[in-house]
N, C-alpha and C. Protein backbone atom coordinates (compact mmCIF):
# COMPACT_ATOMS: atom_id res chain seq x y z
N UNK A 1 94.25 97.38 108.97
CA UNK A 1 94.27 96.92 107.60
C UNK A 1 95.64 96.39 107.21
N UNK A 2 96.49 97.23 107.87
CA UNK A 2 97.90 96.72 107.35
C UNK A 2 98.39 95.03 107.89
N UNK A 3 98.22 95.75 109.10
CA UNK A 3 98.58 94.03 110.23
C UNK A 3 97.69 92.83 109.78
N UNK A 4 96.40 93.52 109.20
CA UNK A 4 95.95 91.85 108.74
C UNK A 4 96.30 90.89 107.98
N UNK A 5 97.59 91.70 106.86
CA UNK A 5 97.85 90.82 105.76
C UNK A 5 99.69 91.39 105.69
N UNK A 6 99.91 91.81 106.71
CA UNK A 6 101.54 92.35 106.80
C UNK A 6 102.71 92.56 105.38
N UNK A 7 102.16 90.76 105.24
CA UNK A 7 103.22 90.36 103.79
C UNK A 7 102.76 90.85 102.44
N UNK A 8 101.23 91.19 102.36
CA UNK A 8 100.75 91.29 101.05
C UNK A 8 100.98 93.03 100.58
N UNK A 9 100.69 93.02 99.34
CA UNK A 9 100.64 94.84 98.92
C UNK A 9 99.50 95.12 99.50
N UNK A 10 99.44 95.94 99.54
CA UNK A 10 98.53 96.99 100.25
C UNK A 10 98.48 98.61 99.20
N UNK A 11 97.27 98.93 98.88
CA UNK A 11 97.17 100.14 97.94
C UNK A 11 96.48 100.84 98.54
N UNK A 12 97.23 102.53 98.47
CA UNK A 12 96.33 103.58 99.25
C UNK A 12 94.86 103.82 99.41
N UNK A 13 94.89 103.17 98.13
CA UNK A 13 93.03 103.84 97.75
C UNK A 13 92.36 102.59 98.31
N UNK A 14 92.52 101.11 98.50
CA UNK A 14 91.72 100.32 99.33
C UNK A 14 92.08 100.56 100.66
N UNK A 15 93.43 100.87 101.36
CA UNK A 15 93.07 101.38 102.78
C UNK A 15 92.54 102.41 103.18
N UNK A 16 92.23 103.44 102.27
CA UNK A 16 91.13 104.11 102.65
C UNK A 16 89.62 104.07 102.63
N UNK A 17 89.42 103.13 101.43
CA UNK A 17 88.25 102.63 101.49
C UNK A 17 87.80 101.94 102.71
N UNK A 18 88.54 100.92 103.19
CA UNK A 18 88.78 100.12 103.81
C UNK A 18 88.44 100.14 105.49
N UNK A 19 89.21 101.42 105.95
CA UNK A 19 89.50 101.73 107.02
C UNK A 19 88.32 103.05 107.08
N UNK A 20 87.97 103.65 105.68
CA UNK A 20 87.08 105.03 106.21
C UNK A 20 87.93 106.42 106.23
N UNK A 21 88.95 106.25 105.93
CA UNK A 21 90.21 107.49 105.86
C UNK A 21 90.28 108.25 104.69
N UNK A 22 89.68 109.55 104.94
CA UNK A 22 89.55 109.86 104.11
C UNK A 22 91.10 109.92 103.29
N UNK A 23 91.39 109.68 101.93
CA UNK A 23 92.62 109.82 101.41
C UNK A 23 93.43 111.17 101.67
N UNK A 24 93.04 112.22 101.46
CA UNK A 24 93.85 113.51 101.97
C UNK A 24 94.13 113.16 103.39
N UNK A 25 93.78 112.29 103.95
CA UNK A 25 94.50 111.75 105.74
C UNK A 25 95.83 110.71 104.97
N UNK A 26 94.93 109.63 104.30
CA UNK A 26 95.52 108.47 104.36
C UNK A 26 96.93 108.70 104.07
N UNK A 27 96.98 109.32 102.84
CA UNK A 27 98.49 109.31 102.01
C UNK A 27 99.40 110.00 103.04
N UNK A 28 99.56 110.91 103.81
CA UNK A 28 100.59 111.48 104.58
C UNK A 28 100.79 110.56 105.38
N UNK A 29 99.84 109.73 106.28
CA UNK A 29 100.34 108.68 107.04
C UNK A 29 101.24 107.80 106.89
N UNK A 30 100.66 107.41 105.47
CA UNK A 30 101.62 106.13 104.56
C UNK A 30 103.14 106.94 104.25
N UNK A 31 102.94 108.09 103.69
CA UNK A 31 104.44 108.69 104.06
C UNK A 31 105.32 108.95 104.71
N UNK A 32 104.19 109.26 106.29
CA UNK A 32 105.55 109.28 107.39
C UNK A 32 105.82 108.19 107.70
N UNK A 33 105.18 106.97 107.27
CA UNK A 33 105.31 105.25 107.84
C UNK A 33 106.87 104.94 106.92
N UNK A 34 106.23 105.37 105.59
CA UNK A 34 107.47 105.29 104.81
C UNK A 34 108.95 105.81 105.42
N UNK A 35 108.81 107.38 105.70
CA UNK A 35 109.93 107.69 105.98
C UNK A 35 110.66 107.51 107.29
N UNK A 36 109.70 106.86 108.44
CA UNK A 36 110.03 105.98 109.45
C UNK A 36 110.34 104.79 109.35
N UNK A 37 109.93 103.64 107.96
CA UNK A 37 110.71 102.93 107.62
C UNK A 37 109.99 101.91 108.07
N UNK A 38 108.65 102.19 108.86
CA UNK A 38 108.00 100.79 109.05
C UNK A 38 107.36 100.48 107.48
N UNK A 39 107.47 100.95 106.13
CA UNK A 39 106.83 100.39 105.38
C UNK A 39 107.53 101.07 104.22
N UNK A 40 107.84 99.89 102.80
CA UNK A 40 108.46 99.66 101.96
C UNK A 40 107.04 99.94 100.82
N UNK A 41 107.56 100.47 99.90
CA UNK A 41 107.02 100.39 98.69
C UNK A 41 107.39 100.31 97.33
N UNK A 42 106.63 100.30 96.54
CA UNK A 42 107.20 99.86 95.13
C UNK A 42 105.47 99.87 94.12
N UNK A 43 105.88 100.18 92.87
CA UNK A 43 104.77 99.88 91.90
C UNK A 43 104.63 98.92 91.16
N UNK A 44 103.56 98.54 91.17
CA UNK A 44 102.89 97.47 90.01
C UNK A 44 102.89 97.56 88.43
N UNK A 45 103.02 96.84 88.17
CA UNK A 45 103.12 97.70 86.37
C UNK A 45 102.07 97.77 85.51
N UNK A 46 101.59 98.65 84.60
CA UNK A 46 100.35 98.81 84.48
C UNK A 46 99.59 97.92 83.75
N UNK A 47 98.29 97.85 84.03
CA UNK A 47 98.03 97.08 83.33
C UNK A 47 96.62 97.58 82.63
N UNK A 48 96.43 96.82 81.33
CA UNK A 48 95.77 97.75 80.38
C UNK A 48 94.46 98.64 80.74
N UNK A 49 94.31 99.82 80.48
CA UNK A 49 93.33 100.17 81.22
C UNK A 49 93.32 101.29 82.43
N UNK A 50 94.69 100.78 83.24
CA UNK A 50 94.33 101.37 84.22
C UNK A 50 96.01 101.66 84.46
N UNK A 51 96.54 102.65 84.89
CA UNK A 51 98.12 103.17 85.16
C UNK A 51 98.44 102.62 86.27
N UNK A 52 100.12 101.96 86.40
CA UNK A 52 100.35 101.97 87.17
C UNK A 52 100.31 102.25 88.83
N UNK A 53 99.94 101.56 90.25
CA UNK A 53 99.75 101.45 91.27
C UNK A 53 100.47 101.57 92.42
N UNK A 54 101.05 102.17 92.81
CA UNK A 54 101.89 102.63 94.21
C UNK A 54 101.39 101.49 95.20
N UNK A 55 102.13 100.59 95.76
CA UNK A 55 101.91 99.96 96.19
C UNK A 55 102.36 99.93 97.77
N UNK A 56 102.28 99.50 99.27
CA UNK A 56 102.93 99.68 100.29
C UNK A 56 102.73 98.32 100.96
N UNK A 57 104.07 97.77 101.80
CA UNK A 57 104.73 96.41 102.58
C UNK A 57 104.74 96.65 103.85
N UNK A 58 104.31 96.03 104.74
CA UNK A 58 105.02 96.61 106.00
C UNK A 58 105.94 95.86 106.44
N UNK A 59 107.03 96.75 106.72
CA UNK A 59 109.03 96.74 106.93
C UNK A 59 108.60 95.61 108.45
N UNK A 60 109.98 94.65 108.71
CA UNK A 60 109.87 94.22 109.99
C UNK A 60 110.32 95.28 111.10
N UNK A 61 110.74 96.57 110.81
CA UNK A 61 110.71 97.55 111.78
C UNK A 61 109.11 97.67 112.01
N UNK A 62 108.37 97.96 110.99
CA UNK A 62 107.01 98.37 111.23
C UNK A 62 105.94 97.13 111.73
N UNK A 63 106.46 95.91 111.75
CA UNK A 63 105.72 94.91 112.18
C UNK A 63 105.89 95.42 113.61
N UNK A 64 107.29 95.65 114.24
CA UNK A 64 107.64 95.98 115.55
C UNK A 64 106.87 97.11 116.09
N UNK A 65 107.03 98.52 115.48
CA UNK A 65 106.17 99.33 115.59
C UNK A 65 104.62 99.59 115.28
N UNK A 66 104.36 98.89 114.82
CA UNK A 66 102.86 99.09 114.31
C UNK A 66 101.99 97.96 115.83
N UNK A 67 102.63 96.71 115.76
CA UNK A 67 102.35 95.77 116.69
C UNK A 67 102.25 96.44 117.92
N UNK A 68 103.17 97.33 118.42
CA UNK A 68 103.09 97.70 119.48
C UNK A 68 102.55 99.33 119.50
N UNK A 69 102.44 99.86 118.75
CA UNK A 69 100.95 100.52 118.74
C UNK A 69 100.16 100.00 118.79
N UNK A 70 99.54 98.88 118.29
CA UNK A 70 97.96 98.49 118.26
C UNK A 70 97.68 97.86 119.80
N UNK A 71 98.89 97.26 120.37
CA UNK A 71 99.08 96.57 122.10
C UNK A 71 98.73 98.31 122.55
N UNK A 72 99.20 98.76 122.54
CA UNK A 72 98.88 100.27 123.16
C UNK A 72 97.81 100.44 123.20
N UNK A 73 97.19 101.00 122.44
CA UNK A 73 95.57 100.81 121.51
C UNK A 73 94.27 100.28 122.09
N UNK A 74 94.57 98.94 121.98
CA UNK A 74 94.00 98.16 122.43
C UNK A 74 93.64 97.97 123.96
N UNK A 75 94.56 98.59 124.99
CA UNK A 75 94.43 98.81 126.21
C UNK A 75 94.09 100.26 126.57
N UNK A 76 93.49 101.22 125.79
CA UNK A 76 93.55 102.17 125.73
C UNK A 76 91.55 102.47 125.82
N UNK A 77 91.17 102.59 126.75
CA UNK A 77 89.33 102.73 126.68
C UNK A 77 88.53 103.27 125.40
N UNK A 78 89.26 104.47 125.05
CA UNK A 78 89.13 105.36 123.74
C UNK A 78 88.57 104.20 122.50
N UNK A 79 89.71 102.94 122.32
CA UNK A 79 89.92 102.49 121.40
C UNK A 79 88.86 101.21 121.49
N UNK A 80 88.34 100.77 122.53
CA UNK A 80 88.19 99.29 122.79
C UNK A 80 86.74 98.85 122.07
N UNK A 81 86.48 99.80 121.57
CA UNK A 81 85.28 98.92 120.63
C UNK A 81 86.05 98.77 119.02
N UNK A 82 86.82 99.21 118.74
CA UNK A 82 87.23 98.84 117.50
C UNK A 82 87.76 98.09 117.49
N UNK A 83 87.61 97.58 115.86
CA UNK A 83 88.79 95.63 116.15
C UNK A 83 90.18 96.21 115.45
N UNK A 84 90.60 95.94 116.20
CA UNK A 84 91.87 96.84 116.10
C UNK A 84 93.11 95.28 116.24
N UNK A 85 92.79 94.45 116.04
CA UNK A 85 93.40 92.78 115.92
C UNK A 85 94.33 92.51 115.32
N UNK A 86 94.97 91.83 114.88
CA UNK A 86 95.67 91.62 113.95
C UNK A 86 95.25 90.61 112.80
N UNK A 87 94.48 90.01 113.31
CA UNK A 87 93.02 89.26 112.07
C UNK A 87 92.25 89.91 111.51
């Protein structure tokens, strides 16, 4: 989910939708990504209706690392029916 759109925001609650993760998974992930630094965040400002949005980037450290997890991945039997792409 992340690698498909690298440059765009990305919000916890659609990559879990998204991906099937449940959120009590999702959010610690996105935190240790954070505090490994493959991914930047920042909030949206609210808009009427609905509160403010935690938003997440992925860092060009994490293009590096994430990329080469999914090359891992991807050669990995476990993994090879999922599209695990970068499209």
């Amino acid at each position: 989910m992340l690698m498909s759109a690298p440059r765009d925001k990305h919000w916890g609650y659609g990559l879990s939708k998204k991906s099937g993760v449940r959120s009590g998974a999702m959010y610690p992930r996105l935190r240790q990504m954070l505090e490994a630094g493959w991914l930047s965040d920042g909030w949206e400002t609210s808009v009427e209706g609905r509160p403010a949005r935690r938003y997440y980037r992925v860092t060009e450290d994490g293009l590096r690392e994430l990329g080469a997890l999914l090359a891992r991945a991807e050669l990995d039997a476990r993994f090879r029916e999922l599209n695990l792409g970068m499209a």
